[in-house]
Protein backbone atom coordinates (compact mmCIF):
# COMPACT_ATOMS: atom_id res chain seq x y z
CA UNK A 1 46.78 122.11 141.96
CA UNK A 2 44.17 120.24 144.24
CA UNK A 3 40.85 118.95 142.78
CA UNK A 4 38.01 118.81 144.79
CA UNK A 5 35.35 116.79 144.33
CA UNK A 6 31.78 116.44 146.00
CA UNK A 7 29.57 114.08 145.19
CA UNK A 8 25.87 114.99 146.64
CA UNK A 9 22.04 113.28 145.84
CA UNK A 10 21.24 115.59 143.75
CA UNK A 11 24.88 117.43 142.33
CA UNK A 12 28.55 116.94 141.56
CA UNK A 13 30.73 119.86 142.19
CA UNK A 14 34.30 119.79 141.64
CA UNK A 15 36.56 122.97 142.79
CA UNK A 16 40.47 123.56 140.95
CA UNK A 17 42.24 125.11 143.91
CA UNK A 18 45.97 126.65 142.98
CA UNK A 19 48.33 127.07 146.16
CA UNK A 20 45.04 127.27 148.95
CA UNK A 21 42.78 129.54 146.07
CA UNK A 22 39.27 128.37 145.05
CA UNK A 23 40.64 129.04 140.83
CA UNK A 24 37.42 127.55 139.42
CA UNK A 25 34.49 124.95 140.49
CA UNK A 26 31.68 123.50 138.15
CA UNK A 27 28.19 121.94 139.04
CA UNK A 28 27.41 118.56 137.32
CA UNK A 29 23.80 116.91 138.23
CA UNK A 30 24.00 113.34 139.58
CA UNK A 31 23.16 110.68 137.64
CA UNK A 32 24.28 107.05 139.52
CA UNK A 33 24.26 105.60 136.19
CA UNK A 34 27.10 107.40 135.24
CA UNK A 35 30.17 105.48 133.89
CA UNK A 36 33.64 106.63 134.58
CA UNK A 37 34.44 107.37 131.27
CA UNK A 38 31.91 109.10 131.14
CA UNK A 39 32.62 111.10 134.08
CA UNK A 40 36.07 111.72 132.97
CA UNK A 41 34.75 113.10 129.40
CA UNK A 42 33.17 115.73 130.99
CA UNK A 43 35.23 116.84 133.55
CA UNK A 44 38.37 117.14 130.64
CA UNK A 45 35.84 119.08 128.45
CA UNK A 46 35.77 121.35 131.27
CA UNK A 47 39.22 121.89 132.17
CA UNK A 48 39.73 122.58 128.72
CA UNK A 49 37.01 125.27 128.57
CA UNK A 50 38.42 126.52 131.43
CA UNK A 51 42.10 126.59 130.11
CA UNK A 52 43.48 124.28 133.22
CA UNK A 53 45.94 121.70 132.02
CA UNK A 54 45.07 117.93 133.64
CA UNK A 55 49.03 117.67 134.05
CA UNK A 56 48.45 120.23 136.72
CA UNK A 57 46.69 118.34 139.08
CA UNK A 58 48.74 117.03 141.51
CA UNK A 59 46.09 116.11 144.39
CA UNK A 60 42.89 114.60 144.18
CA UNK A 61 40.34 114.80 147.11
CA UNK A 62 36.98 113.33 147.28
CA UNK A 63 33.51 113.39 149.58
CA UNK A 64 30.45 111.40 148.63
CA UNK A 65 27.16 110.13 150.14
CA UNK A 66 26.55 107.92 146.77
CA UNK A 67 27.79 104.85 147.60
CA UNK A 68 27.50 103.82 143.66
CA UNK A 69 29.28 106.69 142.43
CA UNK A 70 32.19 106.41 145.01
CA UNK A 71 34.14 103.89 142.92
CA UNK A 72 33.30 104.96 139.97
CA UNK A 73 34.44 109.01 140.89
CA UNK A 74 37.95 106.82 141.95
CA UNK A 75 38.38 105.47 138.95
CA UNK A 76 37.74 108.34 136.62
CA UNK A 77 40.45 110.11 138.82
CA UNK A 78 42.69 106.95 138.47
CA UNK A 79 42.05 107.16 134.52
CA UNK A 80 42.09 110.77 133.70
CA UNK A 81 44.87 112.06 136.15
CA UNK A 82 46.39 109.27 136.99
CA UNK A 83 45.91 109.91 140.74
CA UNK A 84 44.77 107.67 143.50
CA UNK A 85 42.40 110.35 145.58
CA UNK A 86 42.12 110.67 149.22
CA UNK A 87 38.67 109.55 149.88
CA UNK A 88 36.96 110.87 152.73
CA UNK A 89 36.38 108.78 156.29
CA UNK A 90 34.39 110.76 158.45
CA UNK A 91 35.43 108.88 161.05
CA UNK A 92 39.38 108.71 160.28
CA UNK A 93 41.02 110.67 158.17
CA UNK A 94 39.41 114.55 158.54
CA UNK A 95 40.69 115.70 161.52
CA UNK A 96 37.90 116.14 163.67
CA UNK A 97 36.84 113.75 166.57
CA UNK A 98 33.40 112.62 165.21
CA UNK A 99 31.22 111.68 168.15
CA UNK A 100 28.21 110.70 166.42
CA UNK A 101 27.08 106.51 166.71
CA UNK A 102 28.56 104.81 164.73
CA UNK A 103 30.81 107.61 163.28
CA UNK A 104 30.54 105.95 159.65
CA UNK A 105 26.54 106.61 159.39
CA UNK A 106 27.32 110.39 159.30
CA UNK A 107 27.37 111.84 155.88
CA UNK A 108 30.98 112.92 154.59
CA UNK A 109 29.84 115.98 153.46
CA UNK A 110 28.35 116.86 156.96
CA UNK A 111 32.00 116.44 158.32
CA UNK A 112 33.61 118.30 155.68
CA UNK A 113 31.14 121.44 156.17
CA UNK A 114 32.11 121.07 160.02
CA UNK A 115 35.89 120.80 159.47
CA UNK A 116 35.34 124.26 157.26
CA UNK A 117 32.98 125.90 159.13
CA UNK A 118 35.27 125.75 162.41
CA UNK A 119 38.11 126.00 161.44
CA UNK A 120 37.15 129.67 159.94
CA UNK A 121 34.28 131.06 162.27
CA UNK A 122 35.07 128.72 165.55
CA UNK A 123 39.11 127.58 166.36
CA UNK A 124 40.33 130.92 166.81
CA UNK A 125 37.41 131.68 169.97
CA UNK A 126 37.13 128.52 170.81
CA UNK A 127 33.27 128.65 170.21
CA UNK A 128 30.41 126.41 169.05
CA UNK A 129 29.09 126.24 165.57
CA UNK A 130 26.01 125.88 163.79
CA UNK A 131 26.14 124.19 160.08
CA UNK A 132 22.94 124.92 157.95
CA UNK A 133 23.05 123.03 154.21
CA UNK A 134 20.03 123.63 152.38
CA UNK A 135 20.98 120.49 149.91
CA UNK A 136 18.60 117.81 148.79
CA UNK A 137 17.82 117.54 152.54
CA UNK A 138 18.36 120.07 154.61
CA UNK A 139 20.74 119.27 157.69
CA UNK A 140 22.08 121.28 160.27
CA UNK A 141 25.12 120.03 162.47
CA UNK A 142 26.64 121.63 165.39
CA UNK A 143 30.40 121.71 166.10
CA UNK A 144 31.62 121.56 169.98
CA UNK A 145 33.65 125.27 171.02
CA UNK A 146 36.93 121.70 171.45
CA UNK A 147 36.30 121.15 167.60
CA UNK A 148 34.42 117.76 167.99
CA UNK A 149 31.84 116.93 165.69
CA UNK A 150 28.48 116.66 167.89
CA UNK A 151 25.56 115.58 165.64
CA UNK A 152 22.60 117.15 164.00
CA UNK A 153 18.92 117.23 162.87
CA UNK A 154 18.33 116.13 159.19
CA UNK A 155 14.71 117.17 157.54
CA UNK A 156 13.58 116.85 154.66
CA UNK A 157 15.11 119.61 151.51
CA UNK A 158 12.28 122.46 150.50
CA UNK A 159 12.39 121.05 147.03
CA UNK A 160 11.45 117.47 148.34
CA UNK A 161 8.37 119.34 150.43
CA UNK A 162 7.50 121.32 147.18
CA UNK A 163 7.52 117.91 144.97
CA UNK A 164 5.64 116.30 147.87
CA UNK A 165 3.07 118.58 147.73
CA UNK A 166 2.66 118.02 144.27
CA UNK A 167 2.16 114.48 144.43
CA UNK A 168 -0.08 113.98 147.02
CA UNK A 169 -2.94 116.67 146.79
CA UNK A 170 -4.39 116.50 143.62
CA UNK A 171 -5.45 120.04 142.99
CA UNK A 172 -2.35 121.61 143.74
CA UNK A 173 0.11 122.60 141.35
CA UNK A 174 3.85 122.42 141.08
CA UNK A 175 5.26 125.98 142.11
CA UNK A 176 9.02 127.30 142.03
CA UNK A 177 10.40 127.86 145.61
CA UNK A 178 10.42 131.99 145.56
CA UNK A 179 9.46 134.31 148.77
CA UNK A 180 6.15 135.24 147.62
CA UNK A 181 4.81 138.88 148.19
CA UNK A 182 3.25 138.25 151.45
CA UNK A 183 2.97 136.22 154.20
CA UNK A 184 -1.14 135.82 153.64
CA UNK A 185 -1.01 134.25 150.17
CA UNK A 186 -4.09 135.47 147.59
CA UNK A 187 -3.57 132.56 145.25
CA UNK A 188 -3.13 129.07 145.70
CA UNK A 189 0.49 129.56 143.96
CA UNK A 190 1.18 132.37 146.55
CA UNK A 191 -0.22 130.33 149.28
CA UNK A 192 2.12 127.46 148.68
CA UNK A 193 5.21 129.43 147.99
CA UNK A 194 4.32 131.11 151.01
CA UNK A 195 4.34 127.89 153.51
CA UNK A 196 7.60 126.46 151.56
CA UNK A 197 9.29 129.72 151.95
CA UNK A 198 8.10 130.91 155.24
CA UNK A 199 7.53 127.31 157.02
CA UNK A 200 11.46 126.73 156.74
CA UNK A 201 12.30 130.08 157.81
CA UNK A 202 10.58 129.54 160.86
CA UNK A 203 12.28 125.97 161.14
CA UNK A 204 15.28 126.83 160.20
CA UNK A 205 14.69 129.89 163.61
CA UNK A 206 13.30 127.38 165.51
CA UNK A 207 15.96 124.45 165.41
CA UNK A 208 18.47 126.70 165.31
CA UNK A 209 17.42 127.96 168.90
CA UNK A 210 17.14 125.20 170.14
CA UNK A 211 20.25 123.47 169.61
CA UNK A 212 21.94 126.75 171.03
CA UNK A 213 20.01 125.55 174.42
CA UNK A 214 21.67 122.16 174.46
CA UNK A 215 25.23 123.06 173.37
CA UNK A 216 27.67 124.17 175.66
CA UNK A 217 28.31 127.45 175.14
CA UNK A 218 25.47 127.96 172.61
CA UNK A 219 25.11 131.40 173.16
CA UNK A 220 27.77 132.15 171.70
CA UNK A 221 27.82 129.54 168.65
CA UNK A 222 28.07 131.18 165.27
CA UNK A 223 25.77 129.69 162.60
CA UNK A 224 26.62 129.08 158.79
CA UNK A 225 24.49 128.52 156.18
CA UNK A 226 25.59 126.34 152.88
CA UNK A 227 23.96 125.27 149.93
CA UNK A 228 21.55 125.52 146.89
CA UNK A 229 18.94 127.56 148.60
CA UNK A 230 20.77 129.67 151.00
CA UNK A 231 20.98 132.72 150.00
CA UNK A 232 17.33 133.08 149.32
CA UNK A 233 16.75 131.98 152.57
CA UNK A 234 19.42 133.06 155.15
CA UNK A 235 18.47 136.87 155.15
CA UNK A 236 15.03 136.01 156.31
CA UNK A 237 16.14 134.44 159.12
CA UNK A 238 17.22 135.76 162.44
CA UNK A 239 19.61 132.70 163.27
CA UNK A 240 21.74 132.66 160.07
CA UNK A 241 25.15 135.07 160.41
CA UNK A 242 26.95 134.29 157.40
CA UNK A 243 26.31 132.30 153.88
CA UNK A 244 29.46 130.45 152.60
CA UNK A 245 28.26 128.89 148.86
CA UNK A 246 31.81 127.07 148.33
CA UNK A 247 32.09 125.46 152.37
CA UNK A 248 31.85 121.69 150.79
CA UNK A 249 35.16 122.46 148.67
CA UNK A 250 36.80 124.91 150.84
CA UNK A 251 36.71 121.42 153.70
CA UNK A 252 38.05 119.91 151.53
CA UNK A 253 41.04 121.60 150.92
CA UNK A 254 41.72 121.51 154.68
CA UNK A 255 41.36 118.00 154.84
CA UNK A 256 43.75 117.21 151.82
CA UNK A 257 46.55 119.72 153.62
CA UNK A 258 45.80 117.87 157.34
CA UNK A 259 46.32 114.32 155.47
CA UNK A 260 49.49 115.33 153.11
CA UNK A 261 50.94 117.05 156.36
């Protein structure tokens, strides 16, 4: 067995794969305060709930963009399964040529998603793809047709715009990100769940497009969507062909297999 573990801004998620199959995966939120131990509490209490025995676990992989978690996620591994994990380099160990300046500013997790994303929807055409994660920011990476890791845009998540607009205008309150009932909202609720919702479709549309027009081949790129809030907002767009909730953990997997190979 192979555990999987991303750690993101906002969640942990850690994915039990048995011989290549996704068996289980759990959502933990981030705290950076987090201890180890206390870490490694949790994550037995659910293996246990889950009927997976630790002993199992022969392979630990693991992607973070919280520097102060890093160790600590290492040494919960060390402690509780007595495995050193493969920690992921963007710019060394994944696989893919990583063209971005330097290669170590780019987030792990944006490599992973683009070692998953091409290696299922791009190697066998040799085309370009598109990598939309709706996380705490929302980022969107493009993959060369050769399987080189290009760059992206990052903006900022809808649920930092939502707080945002919160915080800074007085009279407006704090609303749940939802498609509203129309475009033309009657209520100030409506109204802003209506520029959340709507204003990233339209960005999502609108980068999208126009990093088709600067990739070789762009015409042709396939674009996947990721992440918390995709599915509510991938079928509104016209640029997203295909939602994939568990791409994090399924790039992982490939990069475990490429480094034990």
């Amino acid at each position: 067995m192979l555990l999987a573990i991303d750690v993101g801004n906002t969640n942990i998620v850690l994915g039990v794969f048995d011989v290549g199959r996704l068996a289980e995966s759990w959502r933990l939120a981030t705290f950076r305060e987090r201890t180890a131990d206390e870490i490694g509490i949790l994550v037995t209490h659910l293996f246990e709930r889950s009927r997976i025995d630790l002993g199992r676990v022969d392979g630990i992989i693991l992607s973070s963009v919280v520097p102060p978690l890093t160790r600590t996620m290492e040494e919960m591994a060390e402690r509780f399964f007595s495995r050193r994990p493969l920690t992921v380099d963007p710019g060394s160990n994944t696989g893919m040529p990583v063209l971005y300046t330097p290669p170590s500013d780019v987030g792990a997790d944006r490599v992973v998603n683009a070692v998953a994303a091409y290696e299922s929807f791009g190697r066998r055409e040799k085309i370009p793809v598109i990598v939309v994660d709706f996380g705490t920011a929302t980022t969107f990476d493009a993959i060369s047709g050769a399987g080189e890791y290009i760059g992206g845009v990052i903006c900022p998540g809808i649920g930092i715009s939502a707080d945002a607009l919160f915080q800074r205008a007085a009279r407006l309150p704090r609303v749940d990100v939802r498609k509203p009932p129309a475009v033309i909202g009657g209520t100030t609720v409506t109204s802003m769940q209506s520029g959340l919702f709507y204003g990233y479709v339209s960005m999502v549309d609108g980068i999208v497009a126009r990093m088709r027009a600067e990739l070789a081949g762009g015409d042709r790129a396939a674009c996947i969507a990721t992440g918390g809030m995709a599915d509510i907002l991938a079928s509104e767009t016209t640029a997203i062909e295909r939602v994939v909730p568990d791409l994090t953990l399924q790039g992982l997997r490939i990069i475990w297999e490429r480094n034990r190979g």
